[in-house]
Protein backbone atom coordinates (compact mmCIF):
# COMPACT_ATOMS: atom_id res chain seq x y z
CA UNK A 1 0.00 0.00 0.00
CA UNK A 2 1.11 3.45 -0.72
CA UNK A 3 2.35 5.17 2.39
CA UNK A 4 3.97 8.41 0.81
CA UNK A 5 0.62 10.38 2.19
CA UNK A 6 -2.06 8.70 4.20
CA UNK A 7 -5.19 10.06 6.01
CA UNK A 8 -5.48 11.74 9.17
CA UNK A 9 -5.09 8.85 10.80
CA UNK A 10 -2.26 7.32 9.24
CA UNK A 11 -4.18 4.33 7.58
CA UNK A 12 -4.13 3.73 4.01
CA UNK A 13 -6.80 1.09 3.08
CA UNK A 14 -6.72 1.32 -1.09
CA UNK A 15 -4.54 1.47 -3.78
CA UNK A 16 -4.63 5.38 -5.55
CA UNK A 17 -5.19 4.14 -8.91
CA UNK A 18 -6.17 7.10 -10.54
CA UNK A 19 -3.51 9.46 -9.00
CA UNK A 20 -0.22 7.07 -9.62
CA UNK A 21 -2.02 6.96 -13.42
CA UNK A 22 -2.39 10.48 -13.94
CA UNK A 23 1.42 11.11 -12.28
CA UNK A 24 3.05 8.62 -14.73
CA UNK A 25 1.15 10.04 -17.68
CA UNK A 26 1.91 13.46 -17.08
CA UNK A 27 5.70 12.45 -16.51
CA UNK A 28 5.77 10.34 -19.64
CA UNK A 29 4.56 12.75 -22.16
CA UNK A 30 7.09 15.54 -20.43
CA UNK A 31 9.58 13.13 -20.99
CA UNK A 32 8.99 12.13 -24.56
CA UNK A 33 8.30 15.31 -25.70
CA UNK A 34 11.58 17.14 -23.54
CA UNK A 35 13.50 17.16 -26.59
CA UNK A 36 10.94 18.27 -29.00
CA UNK A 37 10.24 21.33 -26.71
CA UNK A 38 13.66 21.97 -26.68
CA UNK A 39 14.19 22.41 -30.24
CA UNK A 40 10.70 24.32 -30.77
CA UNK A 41 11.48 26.73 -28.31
CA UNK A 42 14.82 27.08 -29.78
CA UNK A 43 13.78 28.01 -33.09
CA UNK A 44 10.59 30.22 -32.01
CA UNK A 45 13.30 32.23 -29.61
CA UNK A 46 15.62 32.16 -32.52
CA UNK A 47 12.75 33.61 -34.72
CA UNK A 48 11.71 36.28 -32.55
CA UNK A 49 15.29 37.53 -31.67
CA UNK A 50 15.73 38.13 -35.69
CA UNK A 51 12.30 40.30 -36.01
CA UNK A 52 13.41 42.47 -32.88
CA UNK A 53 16.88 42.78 -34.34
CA UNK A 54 15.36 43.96 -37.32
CA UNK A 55 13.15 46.28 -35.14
CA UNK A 56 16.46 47.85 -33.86
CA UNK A 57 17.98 47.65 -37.47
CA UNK A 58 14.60 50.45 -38.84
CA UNK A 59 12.56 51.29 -35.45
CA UNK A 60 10.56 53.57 -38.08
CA UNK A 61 8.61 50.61 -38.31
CA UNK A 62 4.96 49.77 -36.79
CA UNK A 63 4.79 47.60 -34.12
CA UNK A 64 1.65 45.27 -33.71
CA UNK A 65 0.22 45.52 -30.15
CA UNK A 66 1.53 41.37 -30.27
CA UNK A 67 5.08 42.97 -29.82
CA UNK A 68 4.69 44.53 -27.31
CA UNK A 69 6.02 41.57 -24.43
CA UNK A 70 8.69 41.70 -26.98
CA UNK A 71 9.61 45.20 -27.24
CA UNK A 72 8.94 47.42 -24.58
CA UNK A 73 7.26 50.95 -25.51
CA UNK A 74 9.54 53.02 -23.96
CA UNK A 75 12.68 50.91 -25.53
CA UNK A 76 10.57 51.67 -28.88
CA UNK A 77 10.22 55.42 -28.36
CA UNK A 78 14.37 55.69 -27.27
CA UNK A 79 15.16 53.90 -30.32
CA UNK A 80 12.96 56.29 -32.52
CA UNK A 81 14.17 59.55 -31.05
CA UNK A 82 17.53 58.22 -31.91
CA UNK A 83 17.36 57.30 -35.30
CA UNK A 84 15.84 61.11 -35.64
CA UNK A 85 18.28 62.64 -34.17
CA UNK A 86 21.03 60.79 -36.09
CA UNK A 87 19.07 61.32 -39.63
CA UNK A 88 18.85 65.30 -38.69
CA UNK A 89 22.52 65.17 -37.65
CA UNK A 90 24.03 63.68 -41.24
CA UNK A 91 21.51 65.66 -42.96
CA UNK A 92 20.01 62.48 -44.18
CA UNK A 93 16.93 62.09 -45.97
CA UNK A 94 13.75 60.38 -44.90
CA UNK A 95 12.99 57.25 -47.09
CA UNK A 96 10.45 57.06 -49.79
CA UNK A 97 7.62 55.34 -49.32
CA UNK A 98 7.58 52.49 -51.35
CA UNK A 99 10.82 51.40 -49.62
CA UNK A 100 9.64 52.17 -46.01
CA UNK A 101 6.60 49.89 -47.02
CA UNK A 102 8.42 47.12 -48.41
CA UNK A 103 11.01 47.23 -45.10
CA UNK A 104 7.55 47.21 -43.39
CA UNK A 105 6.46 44.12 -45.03
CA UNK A 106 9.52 42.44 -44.29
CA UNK A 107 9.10 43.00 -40.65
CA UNK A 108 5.57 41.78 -40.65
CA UNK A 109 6.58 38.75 -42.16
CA UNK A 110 9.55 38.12 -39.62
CA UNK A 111 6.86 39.08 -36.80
CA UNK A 112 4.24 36.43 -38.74
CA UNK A 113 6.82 34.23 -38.93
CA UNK A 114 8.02 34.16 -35.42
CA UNK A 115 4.56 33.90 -34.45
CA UNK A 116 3.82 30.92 -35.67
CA UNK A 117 6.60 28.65 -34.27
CA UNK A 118 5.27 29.88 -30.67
CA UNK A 119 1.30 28.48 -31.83
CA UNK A 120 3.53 25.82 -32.83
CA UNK A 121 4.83 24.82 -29.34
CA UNK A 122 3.75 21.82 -27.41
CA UNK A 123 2.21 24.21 -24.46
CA UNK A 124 0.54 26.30 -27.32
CA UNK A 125 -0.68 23.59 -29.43
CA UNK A 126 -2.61 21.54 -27.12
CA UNK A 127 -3.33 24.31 -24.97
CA UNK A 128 -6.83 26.12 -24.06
CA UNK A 129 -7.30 29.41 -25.19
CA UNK A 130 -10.68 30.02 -25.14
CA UNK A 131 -14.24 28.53 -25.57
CA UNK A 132 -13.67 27.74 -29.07
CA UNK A 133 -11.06 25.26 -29.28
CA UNK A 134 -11.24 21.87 -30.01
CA UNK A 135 -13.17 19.38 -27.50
CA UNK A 136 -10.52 17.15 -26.74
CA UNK A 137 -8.08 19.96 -25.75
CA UNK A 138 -10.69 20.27 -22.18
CA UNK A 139 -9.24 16.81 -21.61
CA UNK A 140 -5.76 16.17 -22.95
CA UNK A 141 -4.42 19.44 -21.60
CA UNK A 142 -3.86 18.60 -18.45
CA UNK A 143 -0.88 15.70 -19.36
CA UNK A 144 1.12 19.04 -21.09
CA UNK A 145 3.58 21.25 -18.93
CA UNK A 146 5.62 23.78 -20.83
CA UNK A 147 8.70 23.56 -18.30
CA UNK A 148 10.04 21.34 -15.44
CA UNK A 149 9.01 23.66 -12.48
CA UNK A 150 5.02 23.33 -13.94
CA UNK A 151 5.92 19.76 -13.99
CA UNK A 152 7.48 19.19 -10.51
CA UNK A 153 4.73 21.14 -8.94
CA UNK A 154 1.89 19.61 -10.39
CA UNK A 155 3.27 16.37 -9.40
CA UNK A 156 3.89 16.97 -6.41
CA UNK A 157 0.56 18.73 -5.92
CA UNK A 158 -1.21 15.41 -7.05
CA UNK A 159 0.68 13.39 -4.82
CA UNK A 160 0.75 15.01 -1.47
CA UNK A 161 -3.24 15.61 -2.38
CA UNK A 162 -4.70 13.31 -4.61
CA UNK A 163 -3.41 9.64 -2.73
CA UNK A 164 -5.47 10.73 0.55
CA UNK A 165 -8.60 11.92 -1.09
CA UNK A 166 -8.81 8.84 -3.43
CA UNK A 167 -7.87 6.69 -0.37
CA UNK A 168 -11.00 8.39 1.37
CA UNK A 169 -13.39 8.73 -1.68
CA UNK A 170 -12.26 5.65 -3.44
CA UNK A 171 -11.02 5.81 -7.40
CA UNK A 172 -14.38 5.61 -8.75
CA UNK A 173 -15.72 8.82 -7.05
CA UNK A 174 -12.14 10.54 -6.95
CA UNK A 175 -12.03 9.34 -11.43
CA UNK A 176 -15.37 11.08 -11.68
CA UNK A 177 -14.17 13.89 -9.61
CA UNK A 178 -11.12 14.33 -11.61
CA UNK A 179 -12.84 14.25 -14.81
CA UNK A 180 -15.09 17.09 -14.03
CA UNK A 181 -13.02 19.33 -12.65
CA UNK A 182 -10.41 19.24 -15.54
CA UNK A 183 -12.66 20.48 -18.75
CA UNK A 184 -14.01 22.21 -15.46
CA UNK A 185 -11.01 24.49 -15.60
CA UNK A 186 -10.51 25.24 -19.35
CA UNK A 187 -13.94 26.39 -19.61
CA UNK A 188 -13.42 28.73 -17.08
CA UNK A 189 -10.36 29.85 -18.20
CA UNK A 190 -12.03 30.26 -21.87
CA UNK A 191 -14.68 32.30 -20.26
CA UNK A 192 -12.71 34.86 -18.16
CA UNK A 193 -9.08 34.27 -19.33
CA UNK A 194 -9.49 33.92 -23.34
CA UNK A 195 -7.29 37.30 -24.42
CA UNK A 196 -4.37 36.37 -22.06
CA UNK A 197 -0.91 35.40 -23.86
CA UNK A 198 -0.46 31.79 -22.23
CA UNK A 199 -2.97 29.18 -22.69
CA UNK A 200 -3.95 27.02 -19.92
CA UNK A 201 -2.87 23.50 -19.91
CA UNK A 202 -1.24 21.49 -16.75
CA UNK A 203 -2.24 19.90 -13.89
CA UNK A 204 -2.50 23.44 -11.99
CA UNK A 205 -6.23 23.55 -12.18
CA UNK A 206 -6.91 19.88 -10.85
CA UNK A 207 -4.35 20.59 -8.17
CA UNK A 208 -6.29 23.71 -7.26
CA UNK A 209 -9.96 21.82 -7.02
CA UNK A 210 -8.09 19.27 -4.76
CA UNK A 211 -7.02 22.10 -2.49
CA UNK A 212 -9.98 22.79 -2.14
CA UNK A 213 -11.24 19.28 -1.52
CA UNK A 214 -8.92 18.89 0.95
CA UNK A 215 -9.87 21.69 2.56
CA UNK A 216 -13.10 20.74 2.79
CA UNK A 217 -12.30 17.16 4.59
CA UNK A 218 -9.71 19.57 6.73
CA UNK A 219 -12.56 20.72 9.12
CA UNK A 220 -13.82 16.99 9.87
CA UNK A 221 -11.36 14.66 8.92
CA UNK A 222 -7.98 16.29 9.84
CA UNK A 223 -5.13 16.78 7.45
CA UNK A 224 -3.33 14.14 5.64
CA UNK A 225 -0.30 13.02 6.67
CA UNK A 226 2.74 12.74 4.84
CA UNK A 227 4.73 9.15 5.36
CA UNK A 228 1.75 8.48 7.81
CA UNK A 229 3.23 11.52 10.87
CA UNK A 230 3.77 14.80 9.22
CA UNK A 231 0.46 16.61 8.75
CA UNK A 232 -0.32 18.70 5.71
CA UNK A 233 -2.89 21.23 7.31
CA UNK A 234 -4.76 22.72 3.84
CA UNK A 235 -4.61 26.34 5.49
CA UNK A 236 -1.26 26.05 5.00
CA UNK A 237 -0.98 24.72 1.95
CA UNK A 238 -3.39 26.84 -0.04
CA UNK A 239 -0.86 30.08 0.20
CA UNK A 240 1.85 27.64 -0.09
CA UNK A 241 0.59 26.72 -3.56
CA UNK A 242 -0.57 29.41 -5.01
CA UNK A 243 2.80 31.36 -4.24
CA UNK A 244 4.43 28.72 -5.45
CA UNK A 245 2.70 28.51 -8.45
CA UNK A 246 2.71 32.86 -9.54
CA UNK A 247 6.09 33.63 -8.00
CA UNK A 248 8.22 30.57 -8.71
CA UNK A 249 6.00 28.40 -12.06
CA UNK A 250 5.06 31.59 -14.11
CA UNK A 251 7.28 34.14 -12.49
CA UNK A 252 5.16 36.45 -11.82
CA UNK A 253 5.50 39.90 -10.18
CA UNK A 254 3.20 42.48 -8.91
CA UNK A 255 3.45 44.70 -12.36
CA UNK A 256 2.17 41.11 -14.14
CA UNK A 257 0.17 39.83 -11.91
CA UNK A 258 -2.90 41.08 -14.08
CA UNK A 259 -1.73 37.96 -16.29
CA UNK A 260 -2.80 35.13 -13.45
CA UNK A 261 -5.71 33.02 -14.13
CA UNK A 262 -6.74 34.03 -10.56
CA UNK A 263 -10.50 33.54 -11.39
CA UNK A 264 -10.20 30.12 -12.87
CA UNK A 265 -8.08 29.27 -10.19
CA UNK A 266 -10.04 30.19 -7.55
CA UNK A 267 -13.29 29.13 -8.75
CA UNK A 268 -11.96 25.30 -9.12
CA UNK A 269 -10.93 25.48 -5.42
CA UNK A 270 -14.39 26.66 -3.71
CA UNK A 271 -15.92 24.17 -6.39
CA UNK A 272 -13.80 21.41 -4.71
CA UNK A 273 -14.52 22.31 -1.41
CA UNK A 274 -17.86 22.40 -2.02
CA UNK A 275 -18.25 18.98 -3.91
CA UNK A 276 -15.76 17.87 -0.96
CA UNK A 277 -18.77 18.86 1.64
CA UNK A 278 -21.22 17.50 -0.49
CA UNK A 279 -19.19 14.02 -0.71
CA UNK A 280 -19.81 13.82 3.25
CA UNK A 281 -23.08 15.62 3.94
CA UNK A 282 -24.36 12.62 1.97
CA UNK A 283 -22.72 10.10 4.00
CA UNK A 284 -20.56 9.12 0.99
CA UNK A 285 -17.46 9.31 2.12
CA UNK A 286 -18.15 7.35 5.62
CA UNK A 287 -19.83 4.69 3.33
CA UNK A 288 -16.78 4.23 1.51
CA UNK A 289 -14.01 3.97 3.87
CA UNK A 290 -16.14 1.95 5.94
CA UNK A 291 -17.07 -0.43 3.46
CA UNK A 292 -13.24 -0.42 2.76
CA UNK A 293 -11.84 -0.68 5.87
CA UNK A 294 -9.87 -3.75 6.68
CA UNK A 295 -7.58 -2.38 9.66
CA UNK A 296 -10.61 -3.61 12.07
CA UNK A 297 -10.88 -7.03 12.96
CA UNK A 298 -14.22 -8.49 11.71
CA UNK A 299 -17.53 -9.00 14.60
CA UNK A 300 -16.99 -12.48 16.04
CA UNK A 301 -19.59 -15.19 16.24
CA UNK A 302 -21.02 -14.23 19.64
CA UNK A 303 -21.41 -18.17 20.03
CA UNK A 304 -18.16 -18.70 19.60
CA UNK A 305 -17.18 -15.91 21.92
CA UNK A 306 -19.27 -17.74 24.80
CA UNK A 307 -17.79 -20.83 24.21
CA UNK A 308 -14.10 -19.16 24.20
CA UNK A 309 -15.26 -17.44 27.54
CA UNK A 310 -16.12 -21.25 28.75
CA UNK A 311 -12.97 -22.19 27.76
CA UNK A 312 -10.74 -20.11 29.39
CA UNK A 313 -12.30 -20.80 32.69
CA UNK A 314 -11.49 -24.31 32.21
CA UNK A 315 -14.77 -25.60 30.99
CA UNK A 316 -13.76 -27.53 27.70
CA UNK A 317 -16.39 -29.59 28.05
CA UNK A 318 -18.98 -27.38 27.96
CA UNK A 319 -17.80 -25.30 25.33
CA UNK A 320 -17.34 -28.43 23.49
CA UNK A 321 -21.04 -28.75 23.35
CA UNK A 322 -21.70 -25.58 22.39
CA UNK A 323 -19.45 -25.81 19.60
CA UNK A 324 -20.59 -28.62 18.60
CA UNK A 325 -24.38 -27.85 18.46
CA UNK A 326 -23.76 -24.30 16.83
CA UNK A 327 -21.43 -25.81 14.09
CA UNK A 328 -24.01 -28.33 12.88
CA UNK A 329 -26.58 -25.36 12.59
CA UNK A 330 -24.29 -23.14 10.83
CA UNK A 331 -21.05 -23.51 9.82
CA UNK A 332 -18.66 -20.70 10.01
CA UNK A 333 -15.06 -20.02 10.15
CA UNK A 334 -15.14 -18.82 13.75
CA UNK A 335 -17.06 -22.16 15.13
CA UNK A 336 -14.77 -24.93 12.99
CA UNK A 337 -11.70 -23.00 14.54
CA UNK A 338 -12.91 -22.80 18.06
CA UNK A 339 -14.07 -26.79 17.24
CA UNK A 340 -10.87 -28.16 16.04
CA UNK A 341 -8.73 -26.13 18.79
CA UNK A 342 -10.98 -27.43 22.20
CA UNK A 343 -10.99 -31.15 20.40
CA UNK A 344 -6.72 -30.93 20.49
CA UNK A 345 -7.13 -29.54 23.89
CA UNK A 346 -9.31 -32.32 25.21
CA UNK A 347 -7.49 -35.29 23.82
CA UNK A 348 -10.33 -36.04 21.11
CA UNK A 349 -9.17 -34.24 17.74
CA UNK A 350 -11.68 -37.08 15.84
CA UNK A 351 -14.58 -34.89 18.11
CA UNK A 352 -13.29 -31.79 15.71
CA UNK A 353 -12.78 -33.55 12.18
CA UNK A 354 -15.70 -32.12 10.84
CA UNK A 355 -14.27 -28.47 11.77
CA UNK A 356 -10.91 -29.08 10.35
CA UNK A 357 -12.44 -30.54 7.10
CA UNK A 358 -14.90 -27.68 6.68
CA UNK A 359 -11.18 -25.03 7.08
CA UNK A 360 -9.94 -27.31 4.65
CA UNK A 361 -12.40 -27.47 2.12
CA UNK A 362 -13.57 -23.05 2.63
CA UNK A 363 -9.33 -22.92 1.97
CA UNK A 364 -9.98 -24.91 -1.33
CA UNK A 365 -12.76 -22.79 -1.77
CA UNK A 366 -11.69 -19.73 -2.47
């Protein structure tokens, strides 16, 4: 049994199925598609550093408003005034137009052209951008990361998180829940993030709706605990994730913080909480672990418990009997034990044959 994170109580009683899937399949696709990343990034950087050169080579050009992460305004305006000046200063003159048009078609198509190896990227092509991409992007987005610290974090997220909340839901409810709350996200980011410049793809939405899901348990089930003693309280971990993922994933500073998909974000966490408070309200959750719960010993027969009593005061015989007469009602585990163990005791094992042969034969069984 998995024992990296475990509930509040340090028990683990299933297997996380669904979480140790979705963590190798994320990691796998990173991994086969490192190198490919690599090289498109490469080339798109490559791309974009030859249209700014340009840029610098005739700043009388127009800049599209796409430029401007690219080429900051004020940069622009410096370069500009400089060129003036310097034209003014040989006693230069300005350019005709046809050439100053077909300079600015050249630009364009360096921009254009720089442009498109960034859609072509891994992170941009099977991105969300907004509501009207394709159907399957909702779903396959979230196995894409565009760098390793996306990648570490969402793992990470999905482990400290997801293992306890499928060990407590089960991998049928946690599947479902999974599989809502990931088209969940892109449709909320195509709704109130559409026009910003990265699309949304990663695990960082799931790991958000399982903050709040964990949150939710927080108030009745305690945290989970990491290698069954170190609790994860989620008040501490909601801060601790969403720093982690602005300041340290996308780098983000308080001039750019505009670009966070804050809304989307946030929405996916008070949607898990609340589907996390729904999940026990109904009695769901105690259903579940109880119905999965194998650290308990199972309710003896309370025959056999009377006879045991009988025994240990010395009274064989008598529990003999009982045995006996119970046994040929009902047979049970419990009874054919507590039949074939008084039998040795007493000296007649023949008097608990048909105990031993009814272990044998369940063993057989199943």
């Amino acid at each position: 049994m998995i024992s990296l994170v475990t509930q509040s109580d340090g028990s683990a009683r299933r297997f996380p199925f669904v979480t140790l899937l979705l963590v190798i399949a994320v990691a796998a696709t990173f991994w086969r598609m490192r190198d490919d990343m690599a090289q498109a990034e490469a080339v798109a950087d490559a791309a974009m550093a030859e249209a700014v050169a340009y840029f610098e080579e005739h700043p009388y050009v127009q800049l599209p408003d796409s430029m401007e992460r690219y080429i900051d305004a004020g940069y622009a305006r410096d370069l500009r005034a400089h060129h003036e000046d310097e034209r003014e200063q040989l006693g230069m003159l300005r350019l005709p137009e046809r050439v100053v048009a077909r300079i600015q078609a050249k630009f364009d198509g360096l921009v254009q052209a720089a442009f498109a190896r960034y859609a072509a990227l891994p992170a941009n092509a099977f991105g969300v951008r907004g509501t009207d991409d394709a159907p399957a992007r909702l779903f396959e987005h979230v196995l894409y990361h565009s760098s390793l610290p996306s990648l570490a974090l969402g793992i990470a997220g999905l482990l400290l998180l997801g293992i306890a909340i499928e060990d407590a839901w089960g991998s049928l409810v946690f599947g479902a829940f999974c599989a809502a709350m990931v088209p969940a996200g892109a449709l909320l980011f195509g709704v109130f993030h559409a026009g910003q410049p990265a699309p949304w793809l990663g695990t960082s939405g799931l790991v958000a709706a399982l903050l709040g899901a964990s949150f939710g348990r927080w108030f009745r089930s305690g945290s989970p605990r990491l290698l069954g003693g170190i609790p994860l309280p989620a008040w501490a971990l909601v801060p601790a994730w969403f720093g982690a993922e602005y300041a340290w994933v996308r780098e983000l500073t308080p001039n750019t913080l505009g670009t966070a998909p804050a809304v989307a974000h946030a929405a996916l966490l008070v949607a898990g909480l609340v589907l996390a408070v729904v999940v026990r309200k109904i009695g769901l959750e105690k259903d579940l672990t109880e119905r999965w719960d194998d650290s308990k010993d199972p309710a003896r027969n309370p025959t056999y418990e009377k006879a045991m009593d009988l025994r240990t005061a010395g009274k064989r015989d008598e529990a003999m009997e009982i045995l006996v007469s119970a046994f040929a009602r009902k047979p049970g585990e419990d009874l054919a034990l507590g039949l074939w163990d008084v039998s040795k005791e007493l000296g007649r094992p023949e008097s608990g044959a048909a105990g031993a042969l009814w272990l044998v034969r369940d063993a057989v069984r199943r």
